[in-house]
N, C-alpha and C. Protein backbone atom coordinates (compact mmCIF):
# COMPACT_ATOMS: atom_id res chain seq x y z
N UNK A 1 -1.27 -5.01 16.28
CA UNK A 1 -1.17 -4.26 15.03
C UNK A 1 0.24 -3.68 14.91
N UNK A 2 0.73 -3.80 13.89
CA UNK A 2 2.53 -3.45 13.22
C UNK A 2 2.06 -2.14 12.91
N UNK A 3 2.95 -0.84 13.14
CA UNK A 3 2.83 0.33 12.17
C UNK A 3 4.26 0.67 12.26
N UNK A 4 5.07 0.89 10.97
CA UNK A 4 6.29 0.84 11.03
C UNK A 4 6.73 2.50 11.32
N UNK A 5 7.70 2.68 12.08
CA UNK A 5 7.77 4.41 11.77
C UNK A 5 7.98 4.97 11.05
N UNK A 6 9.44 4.36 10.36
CA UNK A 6 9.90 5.29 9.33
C UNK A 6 8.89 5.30 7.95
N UNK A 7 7.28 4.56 7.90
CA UNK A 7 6.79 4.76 7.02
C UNK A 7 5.72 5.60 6.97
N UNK A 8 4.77 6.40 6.12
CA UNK A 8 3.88 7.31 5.97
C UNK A 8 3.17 6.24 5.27
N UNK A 9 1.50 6.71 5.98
CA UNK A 9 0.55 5.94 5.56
C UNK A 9 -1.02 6.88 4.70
N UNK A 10 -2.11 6.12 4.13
CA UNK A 10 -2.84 6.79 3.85
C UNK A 10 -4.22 6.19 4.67
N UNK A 11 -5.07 7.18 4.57
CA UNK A 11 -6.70 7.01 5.54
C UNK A 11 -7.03 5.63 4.82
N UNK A 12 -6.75 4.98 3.79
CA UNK A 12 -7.23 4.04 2.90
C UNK A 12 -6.40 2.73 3.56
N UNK A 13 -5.50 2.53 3.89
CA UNK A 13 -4.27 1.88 4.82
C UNK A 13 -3.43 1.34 3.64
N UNK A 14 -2.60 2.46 2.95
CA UNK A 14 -1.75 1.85 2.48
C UNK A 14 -0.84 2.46 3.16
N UNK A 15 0.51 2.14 2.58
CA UNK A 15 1.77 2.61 3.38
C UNK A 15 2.74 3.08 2.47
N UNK A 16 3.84 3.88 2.37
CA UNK A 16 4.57 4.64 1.47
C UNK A 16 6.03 4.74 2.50
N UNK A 17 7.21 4.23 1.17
CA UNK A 17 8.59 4.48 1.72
C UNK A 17 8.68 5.20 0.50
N UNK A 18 9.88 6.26 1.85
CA UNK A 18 10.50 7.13 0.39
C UNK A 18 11.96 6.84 0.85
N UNK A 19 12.53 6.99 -0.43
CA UNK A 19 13.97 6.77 -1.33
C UNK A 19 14.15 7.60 -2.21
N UNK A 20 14.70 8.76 -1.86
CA UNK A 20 14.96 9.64 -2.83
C UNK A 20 13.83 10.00 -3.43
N UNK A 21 13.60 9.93 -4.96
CA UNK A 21 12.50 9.70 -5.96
C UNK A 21 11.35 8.92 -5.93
N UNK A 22 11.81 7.48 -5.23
CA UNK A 22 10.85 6.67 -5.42
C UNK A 22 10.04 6.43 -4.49
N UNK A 23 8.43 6.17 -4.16
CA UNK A 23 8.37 5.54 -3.24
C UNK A 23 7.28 3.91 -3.68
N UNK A 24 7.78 3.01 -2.70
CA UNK A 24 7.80 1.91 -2.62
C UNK A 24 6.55 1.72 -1.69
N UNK A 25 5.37 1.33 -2.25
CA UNK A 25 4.14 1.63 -1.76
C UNK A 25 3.34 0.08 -1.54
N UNK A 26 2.76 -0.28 -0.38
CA UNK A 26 2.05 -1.02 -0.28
C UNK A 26 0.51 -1.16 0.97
N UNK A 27 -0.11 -2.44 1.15
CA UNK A 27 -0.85 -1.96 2.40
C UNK A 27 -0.02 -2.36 3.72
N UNK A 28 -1.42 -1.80 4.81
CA UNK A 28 -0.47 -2.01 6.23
C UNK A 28 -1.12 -2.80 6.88
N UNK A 29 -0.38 -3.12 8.13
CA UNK A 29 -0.72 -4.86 8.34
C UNK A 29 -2.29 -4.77 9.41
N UNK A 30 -2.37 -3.24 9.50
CA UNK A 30 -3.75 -3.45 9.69
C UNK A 30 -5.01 -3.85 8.26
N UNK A 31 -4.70 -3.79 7.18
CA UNK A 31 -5.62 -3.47 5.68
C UNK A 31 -4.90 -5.00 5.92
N UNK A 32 -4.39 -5.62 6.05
CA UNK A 32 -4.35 -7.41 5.57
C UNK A 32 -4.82 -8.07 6.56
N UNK A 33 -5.02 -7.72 8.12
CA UNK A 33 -5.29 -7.98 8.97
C UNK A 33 -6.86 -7.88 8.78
N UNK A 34 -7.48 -6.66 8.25
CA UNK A 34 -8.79 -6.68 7.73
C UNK A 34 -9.61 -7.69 7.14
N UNK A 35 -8.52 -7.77 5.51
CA UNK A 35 -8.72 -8.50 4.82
C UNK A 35 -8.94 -9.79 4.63
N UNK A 36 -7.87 -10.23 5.76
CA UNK A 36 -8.06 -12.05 5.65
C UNK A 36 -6.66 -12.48 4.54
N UNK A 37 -7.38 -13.75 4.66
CA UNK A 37 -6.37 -14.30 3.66
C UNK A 37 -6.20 -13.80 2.32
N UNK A 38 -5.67 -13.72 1.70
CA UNK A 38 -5.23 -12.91 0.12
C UNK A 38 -5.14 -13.70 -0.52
N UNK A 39 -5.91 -14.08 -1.06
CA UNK A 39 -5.65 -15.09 -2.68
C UNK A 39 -5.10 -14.74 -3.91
N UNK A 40 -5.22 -12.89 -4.37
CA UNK A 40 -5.47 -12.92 -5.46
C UNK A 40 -4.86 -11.37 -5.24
N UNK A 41 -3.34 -11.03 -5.93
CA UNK A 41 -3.78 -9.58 -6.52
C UNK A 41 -3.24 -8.65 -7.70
N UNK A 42 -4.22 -7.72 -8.55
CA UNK A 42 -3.71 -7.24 -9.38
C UNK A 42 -3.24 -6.55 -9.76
N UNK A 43 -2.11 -6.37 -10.35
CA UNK A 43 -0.79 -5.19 -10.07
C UNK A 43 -0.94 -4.35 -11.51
N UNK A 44 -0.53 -3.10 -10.95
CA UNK A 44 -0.88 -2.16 -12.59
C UNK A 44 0.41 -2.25 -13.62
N UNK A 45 0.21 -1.69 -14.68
CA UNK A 45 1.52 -2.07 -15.45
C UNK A 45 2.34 -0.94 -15.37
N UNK A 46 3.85 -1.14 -15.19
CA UNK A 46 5.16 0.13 -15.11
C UNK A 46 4.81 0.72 -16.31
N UNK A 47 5.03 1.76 -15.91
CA UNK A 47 5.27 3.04 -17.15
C UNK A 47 3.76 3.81 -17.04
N UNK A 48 3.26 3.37 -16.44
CA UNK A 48 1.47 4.34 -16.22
C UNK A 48 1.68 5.39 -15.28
N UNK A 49 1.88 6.11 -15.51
CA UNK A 49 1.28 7.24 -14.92
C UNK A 49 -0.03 7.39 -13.96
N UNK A 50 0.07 7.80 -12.41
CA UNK A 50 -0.86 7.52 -11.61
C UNK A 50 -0.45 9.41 -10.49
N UNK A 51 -1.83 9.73 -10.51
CA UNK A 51 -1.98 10.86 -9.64
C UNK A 51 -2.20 10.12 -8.15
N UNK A 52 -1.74 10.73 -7.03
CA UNK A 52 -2.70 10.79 -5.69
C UNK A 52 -3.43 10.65 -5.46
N UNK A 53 -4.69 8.90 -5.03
CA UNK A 53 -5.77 8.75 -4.94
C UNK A 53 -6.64 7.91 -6.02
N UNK A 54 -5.37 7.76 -7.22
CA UNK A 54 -5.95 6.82 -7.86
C UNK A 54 -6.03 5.35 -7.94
N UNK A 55 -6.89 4.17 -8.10
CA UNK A 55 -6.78 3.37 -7.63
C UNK A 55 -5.63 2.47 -9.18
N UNK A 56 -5.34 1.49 -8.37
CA UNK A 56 -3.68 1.16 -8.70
C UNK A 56 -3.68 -0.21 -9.27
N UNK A 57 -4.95 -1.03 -8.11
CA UNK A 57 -4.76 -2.07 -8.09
C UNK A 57 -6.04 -3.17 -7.79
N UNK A 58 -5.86 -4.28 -7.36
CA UNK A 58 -6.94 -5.14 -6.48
C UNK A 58 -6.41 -5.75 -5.69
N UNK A 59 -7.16 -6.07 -4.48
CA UNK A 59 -6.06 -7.29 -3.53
C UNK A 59 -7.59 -7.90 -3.49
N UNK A 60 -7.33 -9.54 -3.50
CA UNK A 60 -8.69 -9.76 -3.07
C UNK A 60 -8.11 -10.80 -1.99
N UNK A 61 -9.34 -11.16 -0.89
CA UNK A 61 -9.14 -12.28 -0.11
C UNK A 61 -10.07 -13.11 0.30
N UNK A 62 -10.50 -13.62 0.83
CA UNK A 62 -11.66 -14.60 1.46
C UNK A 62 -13.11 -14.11 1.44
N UNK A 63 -12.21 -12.89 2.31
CA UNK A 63 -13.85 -11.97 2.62
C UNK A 63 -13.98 -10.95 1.68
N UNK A 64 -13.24 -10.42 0.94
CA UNK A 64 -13.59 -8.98 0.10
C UNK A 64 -12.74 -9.17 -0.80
N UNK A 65 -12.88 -8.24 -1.95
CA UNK A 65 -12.19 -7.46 -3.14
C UNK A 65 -11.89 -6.06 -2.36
N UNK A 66 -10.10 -5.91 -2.65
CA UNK A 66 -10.61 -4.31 -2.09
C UNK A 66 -9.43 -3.85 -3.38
N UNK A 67 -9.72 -2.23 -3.64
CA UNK A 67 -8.84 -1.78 -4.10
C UNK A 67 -7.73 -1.00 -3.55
N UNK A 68 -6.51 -0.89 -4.08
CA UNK A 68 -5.57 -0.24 -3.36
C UNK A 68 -4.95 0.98 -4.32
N UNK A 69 -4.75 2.12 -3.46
CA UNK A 69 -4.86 3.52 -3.95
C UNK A 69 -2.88 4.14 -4.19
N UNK A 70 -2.96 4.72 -5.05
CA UNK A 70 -1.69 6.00 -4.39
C UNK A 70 -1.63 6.85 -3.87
N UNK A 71 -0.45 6.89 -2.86
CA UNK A 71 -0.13 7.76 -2.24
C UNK A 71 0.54 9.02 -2.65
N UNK A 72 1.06 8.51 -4.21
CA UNK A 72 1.65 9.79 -4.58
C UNK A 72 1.18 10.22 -6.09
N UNK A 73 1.85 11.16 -6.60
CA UNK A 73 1.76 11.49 -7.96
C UNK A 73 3.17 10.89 -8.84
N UNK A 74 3.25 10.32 -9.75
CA UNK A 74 4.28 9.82 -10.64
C UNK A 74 3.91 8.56 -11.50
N UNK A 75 4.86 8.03 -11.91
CA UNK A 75 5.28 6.96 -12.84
C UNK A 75 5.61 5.52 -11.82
N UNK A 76 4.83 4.13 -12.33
CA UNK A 76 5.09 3.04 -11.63
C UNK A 76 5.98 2.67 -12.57
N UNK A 77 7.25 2.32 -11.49
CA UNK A 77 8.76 1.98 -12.28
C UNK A 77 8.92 0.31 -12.18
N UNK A 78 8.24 -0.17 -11.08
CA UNK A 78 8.05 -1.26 -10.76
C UNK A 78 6.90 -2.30 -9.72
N UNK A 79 7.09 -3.81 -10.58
CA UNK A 79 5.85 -3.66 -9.47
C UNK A 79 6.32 -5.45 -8.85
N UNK A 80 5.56 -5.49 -8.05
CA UNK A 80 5.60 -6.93 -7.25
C UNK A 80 5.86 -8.32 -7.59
N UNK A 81 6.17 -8.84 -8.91
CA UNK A 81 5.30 -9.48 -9.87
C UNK A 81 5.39 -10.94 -8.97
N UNK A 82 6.44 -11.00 -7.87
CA UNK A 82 6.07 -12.10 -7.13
C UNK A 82 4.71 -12.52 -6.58
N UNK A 83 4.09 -11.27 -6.22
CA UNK A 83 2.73 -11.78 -5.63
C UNK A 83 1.92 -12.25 -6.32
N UNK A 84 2.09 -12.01 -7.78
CA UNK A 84 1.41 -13.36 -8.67
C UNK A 84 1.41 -14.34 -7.93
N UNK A 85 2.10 -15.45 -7.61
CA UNK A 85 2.51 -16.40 -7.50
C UNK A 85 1.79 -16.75 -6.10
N UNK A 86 2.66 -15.82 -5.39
CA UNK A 86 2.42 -15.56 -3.57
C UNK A 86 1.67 -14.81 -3.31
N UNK A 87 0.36 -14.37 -3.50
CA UNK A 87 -0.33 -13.38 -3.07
C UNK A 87 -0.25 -12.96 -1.26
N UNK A 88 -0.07 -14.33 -0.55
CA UNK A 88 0.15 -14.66 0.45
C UNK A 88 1.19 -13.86 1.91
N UNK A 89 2.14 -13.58 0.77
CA UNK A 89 3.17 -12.85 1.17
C UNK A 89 2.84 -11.38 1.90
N UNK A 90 1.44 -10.75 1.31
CA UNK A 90 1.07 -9.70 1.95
C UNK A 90 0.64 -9.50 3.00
N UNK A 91 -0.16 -11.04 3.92
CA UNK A 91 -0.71 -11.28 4.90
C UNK A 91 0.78 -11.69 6.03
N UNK A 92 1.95 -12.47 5.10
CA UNK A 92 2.85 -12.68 6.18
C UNK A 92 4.11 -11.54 6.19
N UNK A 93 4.02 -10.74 5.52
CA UNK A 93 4.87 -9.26 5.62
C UNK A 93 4.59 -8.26 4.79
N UNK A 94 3.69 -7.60 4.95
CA UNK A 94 3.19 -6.66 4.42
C UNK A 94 4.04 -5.27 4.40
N UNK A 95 4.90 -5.36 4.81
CA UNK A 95 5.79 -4.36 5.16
C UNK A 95 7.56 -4.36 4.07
N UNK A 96 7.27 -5.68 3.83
CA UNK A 96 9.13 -5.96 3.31
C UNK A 96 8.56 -6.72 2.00
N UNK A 97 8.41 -8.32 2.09
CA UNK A 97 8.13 -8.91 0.84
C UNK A 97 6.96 -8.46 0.06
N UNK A 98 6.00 -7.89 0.74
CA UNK A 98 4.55 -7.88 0.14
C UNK A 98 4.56 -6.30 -0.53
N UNK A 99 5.66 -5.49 -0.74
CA UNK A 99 5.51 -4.51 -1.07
C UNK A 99 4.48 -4.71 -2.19
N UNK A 100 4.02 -3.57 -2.72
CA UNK A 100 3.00 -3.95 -4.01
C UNK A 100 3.86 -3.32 -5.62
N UNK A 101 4.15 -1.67 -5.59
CA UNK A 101 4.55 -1.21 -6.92
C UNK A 101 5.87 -0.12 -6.04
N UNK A 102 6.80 0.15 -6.81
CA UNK A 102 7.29 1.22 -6.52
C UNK A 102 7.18 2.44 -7.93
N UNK A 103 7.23 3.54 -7.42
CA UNK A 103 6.60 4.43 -8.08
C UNK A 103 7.98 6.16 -8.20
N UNK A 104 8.45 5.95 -9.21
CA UNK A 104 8.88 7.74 -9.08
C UNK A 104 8.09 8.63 -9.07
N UNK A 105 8.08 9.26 -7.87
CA UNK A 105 7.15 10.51 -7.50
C UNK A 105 7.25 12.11 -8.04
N UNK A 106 6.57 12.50 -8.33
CA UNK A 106 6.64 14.22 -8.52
C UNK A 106 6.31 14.89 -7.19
N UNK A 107 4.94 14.02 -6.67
CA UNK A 107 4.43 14.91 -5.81
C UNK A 107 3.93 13.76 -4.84
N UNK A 108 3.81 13.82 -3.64
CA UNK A 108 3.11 13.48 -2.23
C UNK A 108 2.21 14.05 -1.81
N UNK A 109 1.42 12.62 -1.59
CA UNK A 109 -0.26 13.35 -0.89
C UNK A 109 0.03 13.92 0.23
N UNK A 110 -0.75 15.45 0.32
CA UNK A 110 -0.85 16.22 1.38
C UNK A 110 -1.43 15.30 2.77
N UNK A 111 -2.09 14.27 2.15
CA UNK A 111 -3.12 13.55 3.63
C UNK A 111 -1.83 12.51 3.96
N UNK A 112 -0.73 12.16 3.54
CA UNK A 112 0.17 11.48 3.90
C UNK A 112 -0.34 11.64 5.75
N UNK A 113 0.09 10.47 6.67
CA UNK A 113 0.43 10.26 8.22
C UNK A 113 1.36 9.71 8.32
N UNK A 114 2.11 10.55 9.19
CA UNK A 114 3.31 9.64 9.81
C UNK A 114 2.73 8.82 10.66
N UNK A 115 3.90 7.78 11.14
CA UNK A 115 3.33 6.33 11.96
C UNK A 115 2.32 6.53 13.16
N UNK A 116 2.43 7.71 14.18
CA UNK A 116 1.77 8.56 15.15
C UNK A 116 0.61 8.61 14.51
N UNK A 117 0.45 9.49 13.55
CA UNK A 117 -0.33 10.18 13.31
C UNK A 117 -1.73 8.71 12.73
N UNK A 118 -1.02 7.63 12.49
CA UNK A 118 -1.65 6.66 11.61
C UNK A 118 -2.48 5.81 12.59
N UNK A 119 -1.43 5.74 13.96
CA UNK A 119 -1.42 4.74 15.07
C UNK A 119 -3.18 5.36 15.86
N UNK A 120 -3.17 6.55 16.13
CA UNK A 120 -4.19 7.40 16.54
C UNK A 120 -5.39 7.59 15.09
N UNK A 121 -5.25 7.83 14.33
CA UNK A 121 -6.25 7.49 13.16
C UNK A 121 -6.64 5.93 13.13
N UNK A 122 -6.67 4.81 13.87
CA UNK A 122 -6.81 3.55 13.61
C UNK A 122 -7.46 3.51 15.14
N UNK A 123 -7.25 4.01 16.13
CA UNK A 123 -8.03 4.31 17.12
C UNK A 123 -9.36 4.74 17.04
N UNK A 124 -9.21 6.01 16.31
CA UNK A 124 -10.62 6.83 16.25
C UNK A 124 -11.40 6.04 15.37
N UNK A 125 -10.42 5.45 14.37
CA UNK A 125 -11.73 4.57 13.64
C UNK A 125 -12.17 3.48 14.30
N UNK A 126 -11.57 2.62 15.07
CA UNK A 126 -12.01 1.54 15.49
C UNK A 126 -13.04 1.98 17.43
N UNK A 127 -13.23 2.75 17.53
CA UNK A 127 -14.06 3.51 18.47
C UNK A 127 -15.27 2.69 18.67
């Protein structure tokens, strides 16, 4: 299992980079590792407005439909639109190409985990 450091993750397994304003949000390679293969996913449209916890998106794969959440409060400035094409890309780098939307933030979820904190939450769940 990959958990990158410099990124903050959520209980849901997505993952969040910050850049100044923005953060650049996707899942983690444990949530594709879950998932299976990825056929299919659907990206929300820029300029929507999304609180902390709302769902964003769909990834689907072999075995499931799942939805994928935010991590923050703001505006999606941009989004993936390669994974149209490549949905694929999320299973082989979920971390760099497979990003999903990037988002200008107001606010960050309080349940944010750093990589530690994520690495040990993936423990207790898998118990």
């Amino acid at each position: 299992m990959n958990v990158k450091a410099n990124l903050y993750y959520t209980k849901d397994h997505e993952w969040a980079e910050f850049n100044g304003d923005v953060a650049t949000v996707g899942i983690s390679d444990h949530a594709q590792g879950q998932l299976g293969d990825i056929v299919f996913v659907e990206l929300p449209e820029t300029g929507n407005t999304v609180k902390a916890g709302d769902a964003l998106g769909v990834v689907e794969s072999t075995k499931a439909v799942s939805d994928f959440y935010s991590p923050v409060d703001g505006a999606i400035i941009e989004v993936n639109s390669a994974l149209t094409d490549s949905p694929e890309k999320l299973n082989q780098d979920p971390y760099s190409a497979g990003w999903l939307v990037k988002i200008k933030f107001t606010k960050k979820s309080p349940e944010l985990m750093d990589a530690k904190t994520y690495e040990n939450y993936l423990k207790e769940e898998h118990k």
